[in-house]
Protein backbone atom coordinates (compact mmCIF):
# COMPACT_ATOMS: atom_id res chain seq x y z
CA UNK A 1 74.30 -37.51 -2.21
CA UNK A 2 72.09 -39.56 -4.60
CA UNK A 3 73.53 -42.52 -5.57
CA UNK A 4 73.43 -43.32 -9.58
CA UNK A 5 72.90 -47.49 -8.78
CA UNK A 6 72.26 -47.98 -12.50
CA UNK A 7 75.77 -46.96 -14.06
CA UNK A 8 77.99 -50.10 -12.94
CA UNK A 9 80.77 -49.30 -10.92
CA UNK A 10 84.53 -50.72 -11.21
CA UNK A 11 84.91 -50.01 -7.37
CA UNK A 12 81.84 -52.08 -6.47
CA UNK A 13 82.55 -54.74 -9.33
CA UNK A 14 85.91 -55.64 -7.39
CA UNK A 15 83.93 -55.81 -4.17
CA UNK A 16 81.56 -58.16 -5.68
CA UNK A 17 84.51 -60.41 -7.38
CA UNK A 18 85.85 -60.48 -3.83
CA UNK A 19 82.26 -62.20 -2.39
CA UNK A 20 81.35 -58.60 -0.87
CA UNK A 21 77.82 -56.93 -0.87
CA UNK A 22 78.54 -53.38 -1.09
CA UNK A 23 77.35 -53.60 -5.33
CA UNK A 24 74.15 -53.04 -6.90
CA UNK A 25 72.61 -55.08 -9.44
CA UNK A 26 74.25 -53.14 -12.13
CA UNK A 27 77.79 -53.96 -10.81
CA UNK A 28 76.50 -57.42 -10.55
CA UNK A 29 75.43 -58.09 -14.27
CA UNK A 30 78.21 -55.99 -15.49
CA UNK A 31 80.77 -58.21 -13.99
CA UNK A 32 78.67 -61.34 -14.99
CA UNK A 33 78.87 -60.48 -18.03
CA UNK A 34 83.27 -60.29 -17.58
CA UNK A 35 82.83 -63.43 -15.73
CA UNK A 36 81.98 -65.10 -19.06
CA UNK A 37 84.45 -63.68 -20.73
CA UNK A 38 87.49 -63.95 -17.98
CA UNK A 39 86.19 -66.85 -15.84
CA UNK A 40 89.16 -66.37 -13.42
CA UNK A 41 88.40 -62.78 -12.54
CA UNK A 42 87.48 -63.66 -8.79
CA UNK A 43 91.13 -65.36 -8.14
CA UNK A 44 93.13 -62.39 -9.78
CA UNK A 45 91.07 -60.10 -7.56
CA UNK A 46 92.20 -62.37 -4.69
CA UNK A 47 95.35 -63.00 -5.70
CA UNK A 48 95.94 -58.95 -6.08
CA UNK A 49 94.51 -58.51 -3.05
CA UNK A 50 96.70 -61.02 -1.12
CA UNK A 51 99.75 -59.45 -2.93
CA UNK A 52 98.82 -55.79 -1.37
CA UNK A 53 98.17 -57.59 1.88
CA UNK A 54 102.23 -59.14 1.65
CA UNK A 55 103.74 -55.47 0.81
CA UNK A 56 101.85 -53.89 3.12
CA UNK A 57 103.53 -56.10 6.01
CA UNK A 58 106.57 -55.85 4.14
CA UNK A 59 106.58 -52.30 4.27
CA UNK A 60 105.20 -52.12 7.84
CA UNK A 61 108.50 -54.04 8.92
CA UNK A 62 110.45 -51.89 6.82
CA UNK A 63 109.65 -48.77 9.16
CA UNK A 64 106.65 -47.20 6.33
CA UNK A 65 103.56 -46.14 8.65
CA UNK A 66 101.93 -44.18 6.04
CA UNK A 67 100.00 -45.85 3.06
CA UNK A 68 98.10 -43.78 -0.13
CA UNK A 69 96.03 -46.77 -1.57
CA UNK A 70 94.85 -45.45 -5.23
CA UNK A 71 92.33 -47.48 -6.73
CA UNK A 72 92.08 -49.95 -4.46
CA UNK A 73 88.00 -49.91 -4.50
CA UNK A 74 86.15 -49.89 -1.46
CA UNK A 75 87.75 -50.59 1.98
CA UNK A 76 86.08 -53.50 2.60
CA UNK A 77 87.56 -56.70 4.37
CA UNK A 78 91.19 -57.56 3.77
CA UNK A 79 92.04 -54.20 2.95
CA UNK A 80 94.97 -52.14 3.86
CA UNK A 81 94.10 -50.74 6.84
CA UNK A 82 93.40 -53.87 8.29
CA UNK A 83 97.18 -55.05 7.98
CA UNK A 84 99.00 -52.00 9.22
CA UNK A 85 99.28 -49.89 12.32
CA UNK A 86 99.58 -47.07 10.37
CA UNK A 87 97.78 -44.05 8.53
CA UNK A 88 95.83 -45.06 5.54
CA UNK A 89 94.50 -42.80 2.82
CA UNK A 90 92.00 -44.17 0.15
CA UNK A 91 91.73 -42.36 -2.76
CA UNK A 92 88.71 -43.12 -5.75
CA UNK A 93 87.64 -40.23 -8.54
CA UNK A 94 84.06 -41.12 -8.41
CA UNK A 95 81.96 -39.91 -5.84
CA UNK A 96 79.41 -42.35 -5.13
CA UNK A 97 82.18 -44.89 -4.48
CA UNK A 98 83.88 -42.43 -2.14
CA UNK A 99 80.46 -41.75 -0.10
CA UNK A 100 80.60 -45.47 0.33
CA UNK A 101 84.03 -45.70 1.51
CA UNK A 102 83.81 -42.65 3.89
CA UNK A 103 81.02 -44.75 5.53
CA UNK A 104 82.49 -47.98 5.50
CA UNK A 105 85.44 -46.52 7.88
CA UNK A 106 83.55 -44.05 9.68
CA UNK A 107 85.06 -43.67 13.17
CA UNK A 108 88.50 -45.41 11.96
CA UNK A 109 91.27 -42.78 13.13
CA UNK A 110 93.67 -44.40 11.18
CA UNK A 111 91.76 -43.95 7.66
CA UNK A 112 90.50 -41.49 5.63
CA UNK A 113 89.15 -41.08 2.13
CA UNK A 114 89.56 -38.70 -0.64
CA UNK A 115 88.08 -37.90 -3.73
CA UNK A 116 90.86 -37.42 -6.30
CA UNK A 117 92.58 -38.23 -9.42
CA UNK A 118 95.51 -39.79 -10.30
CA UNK A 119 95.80 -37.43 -13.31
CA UNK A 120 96.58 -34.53 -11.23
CA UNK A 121 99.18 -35.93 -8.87
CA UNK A 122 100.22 -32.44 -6.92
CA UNK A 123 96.19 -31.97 -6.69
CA UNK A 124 95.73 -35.12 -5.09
CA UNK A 125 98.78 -34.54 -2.54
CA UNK A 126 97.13 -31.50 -1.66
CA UNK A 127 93.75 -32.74 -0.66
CA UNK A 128 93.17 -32.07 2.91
CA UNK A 129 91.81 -35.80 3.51
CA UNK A 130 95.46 -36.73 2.04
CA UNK A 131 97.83 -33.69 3.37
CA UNK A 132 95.61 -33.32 6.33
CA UNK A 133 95.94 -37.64 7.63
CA UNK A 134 99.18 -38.07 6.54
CA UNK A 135 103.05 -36.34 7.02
CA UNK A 136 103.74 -36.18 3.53
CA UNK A 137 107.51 -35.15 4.53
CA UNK A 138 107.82 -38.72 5.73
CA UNK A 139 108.02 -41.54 3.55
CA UNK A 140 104.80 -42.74 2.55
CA UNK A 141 103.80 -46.19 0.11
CA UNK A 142 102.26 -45.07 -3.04
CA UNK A 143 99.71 -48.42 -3.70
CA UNK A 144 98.27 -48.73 -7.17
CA UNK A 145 95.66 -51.72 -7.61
CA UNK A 146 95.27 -51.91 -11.20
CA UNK A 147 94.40 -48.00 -11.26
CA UNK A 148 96.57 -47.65 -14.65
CA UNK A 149 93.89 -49.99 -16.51
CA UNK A 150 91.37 -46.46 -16.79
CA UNK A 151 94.53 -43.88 -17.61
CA UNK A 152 95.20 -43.65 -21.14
CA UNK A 153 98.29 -43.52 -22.74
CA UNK A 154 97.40 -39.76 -23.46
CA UNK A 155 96.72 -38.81 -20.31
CA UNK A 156 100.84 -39.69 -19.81
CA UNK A 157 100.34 -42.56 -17.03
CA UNK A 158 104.42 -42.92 -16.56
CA UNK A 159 104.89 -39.27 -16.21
CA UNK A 160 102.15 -38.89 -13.32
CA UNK A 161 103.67 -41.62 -11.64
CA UNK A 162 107.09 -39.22 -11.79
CA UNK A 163 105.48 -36.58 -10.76
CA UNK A 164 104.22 -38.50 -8.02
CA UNK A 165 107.59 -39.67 -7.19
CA UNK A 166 109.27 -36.59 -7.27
CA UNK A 167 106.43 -35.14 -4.87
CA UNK A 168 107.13 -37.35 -2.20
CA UNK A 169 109.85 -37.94 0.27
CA UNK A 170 112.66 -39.72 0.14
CA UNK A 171 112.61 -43.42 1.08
CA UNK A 172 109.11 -43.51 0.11
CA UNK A 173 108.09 -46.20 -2.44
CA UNK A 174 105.60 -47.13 -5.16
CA UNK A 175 103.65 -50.58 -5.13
CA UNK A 176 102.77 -52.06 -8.21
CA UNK A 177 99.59 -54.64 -8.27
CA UNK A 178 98.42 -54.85 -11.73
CA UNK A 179 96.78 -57.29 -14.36
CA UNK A 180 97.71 -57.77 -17.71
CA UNK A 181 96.27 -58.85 -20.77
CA UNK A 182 99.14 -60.13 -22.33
CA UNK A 183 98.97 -63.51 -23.85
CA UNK A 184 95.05 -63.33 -24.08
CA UNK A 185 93.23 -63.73 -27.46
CA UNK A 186 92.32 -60.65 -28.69
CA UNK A 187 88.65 -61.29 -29.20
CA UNK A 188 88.14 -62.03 -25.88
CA UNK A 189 90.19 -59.03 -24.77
CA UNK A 190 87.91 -56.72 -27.41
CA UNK A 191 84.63 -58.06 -25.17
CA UNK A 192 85.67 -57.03 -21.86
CA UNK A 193 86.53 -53.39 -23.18
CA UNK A 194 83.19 -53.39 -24.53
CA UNK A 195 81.91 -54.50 -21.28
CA UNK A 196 83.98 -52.00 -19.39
CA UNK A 197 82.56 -48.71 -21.78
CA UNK A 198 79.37 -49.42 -20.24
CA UNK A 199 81.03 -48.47 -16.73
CA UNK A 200 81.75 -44.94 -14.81
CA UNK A 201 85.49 -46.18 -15.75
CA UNK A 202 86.34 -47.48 -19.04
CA UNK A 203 88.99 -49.61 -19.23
CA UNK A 204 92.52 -49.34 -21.17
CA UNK A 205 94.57 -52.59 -21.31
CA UNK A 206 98.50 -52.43 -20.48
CA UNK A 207 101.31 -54.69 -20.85
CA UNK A 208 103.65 -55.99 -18.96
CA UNK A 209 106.56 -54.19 -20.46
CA UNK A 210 104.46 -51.16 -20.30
CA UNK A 211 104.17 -51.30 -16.25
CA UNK A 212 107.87 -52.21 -15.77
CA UNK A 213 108.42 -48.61 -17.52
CA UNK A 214 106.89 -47.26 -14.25
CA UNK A 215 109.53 -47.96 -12.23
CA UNK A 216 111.82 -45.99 -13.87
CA UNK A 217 113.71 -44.19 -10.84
CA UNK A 218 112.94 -46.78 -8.72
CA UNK A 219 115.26 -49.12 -7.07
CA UNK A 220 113.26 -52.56 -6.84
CA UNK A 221 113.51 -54.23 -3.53
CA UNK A 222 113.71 -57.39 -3.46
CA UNK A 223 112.13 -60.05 -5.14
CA UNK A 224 111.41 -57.19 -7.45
CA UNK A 225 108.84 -57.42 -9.98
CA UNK A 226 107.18 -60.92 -9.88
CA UNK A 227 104.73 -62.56 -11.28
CA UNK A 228 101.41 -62.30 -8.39
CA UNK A 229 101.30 -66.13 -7.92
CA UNK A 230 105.44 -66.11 -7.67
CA UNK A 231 104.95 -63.96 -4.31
CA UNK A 232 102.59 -65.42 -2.38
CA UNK A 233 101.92 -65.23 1.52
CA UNK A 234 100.52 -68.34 2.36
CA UNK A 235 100.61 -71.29 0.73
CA UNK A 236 97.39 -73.00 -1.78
CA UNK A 237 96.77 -69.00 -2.97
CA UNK A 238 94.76 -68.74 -6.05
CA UNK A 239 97.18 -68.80 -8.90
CA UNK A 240 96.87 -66.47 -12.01
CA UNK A 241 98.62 -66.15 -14.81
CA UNK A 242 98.43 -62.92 -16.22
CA UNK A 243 99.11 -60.19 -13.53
CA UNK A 244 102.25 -59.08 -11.48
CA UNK A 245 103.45 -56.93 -8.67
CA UNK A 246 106.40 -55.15 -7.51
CA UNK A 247 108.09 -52.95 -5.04
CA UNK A 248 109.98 -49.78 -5.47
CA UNK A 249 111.62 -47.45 -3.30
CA UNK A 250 113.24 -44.10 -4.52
CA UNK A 251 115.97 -42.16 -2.40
């Protein structure tokens, strides 16, 4: 595959926020450039990152051994594999990022990657790098790092998640890690759209409200839905103050 490196990439931005080296210099000045606007991008992308980390044990000790992780960018250190004996399934719409990914975990029995899209949830079930690695009549934890920032309200983003619900087994459950934009100035807020155009994934703010409204059909487990920095795993985590996370199970 050739490998576009001068279209930044939201995937490799994240890896770069979290001190990784799997960006190009595109990535680099594209998230520079939301570093100036959102100084505190690198501790959300920890803090998020830490959150997935606590629900993936939390899950692990609730019996779940199989984890979809959509959006999650590329499986680099700290990830979800790393913090569960389980079967993991990453799943990214572009392709460059999921070349990357595929060879980041080559030789990892426990991982595999797809290329998919949230927007066609009974597609992405299907995909034999998600139907083929994981027992999808089992339960199995739906992860969602801040994938619902590049789904439009037209595309329907509370319906997929039903449908994605409804596709799965019982006892399975949806994990919510997601920044917000709420209480930020607008201008501000306008600039990092503008920034985000410029990427293979433009990006579409939400609210909080507008994430609780995923978890309709959900039964929250407990603490429910938190603020990030309200659920943290060890102690002197960055703090942020304008992202959440939350834990669902459906029946």
């Amino acid at each position: 595959m050739t490998i576009d490196a001068t279209v930044p990439n939201v995937a490799r931005m994240y890896d770069y926020y979290l001190g990784g080296y799997h960006n190009f210099a595109a990535d680099r000045e594209a998230a520079e450039k939301i570093l100036a606007i959102f100084p505190d991008t690198p501790a959300a992308a920890r803090t998020n990152r830490r959150f997935m980390q606590r629900a993936v044990r939390h899950l692990g000790d609730a019996g779940i051994r199989q984890f979809l992780d959509i959006g999650a960018g590329l499986p680099t250190q700290g990830n979800v594999h790393e913090h569960t004996g389980g079967r993991v399934v990453y799943v990214d719409n572009d392709p460059v990022a999921v070349a990357q990914a595929r060879t980041l975990v080559e030789g990892d029995q426990r991982v595999s990657v797809a290329l998919a899209d949230l927007r066609d949830p009974e597609a992405l079930l299907a995909d034999p790098h998600v139907a083929g690695h994981l027992d999808l009549a089992e339960p199995v934890a739906i992860l969602l790092v801040s994938i619902l920032h590049f789904i439009p309200d037209e595309a329907d983003p509370w319906g997929l998640i039903a449908r994605l619900r409804d596709a799965t087994a019982p006892g399975s459950h949806l994990v919510v890690s997601h920044l917000t934009l709420d209480g930020v100035d607008a201008a501000p807020a306008a600039q990092g759209q503008q920034v985000y155009r410029q990427t293979n994934a433009p990006i579409v703010p939400r609210s909080r409200d507008a994430i609780l409204r995923l978890f309709d059909g959900y039964e929250l487990l407990d603490p429910g839905l938190v603020w990030i920095g309200d659920w943290r795993p060890d102690p002197g985590e960055d703090q942020v103050s304008h992202g959440y996370g939350a834990v669902g199970v459906h029946h």
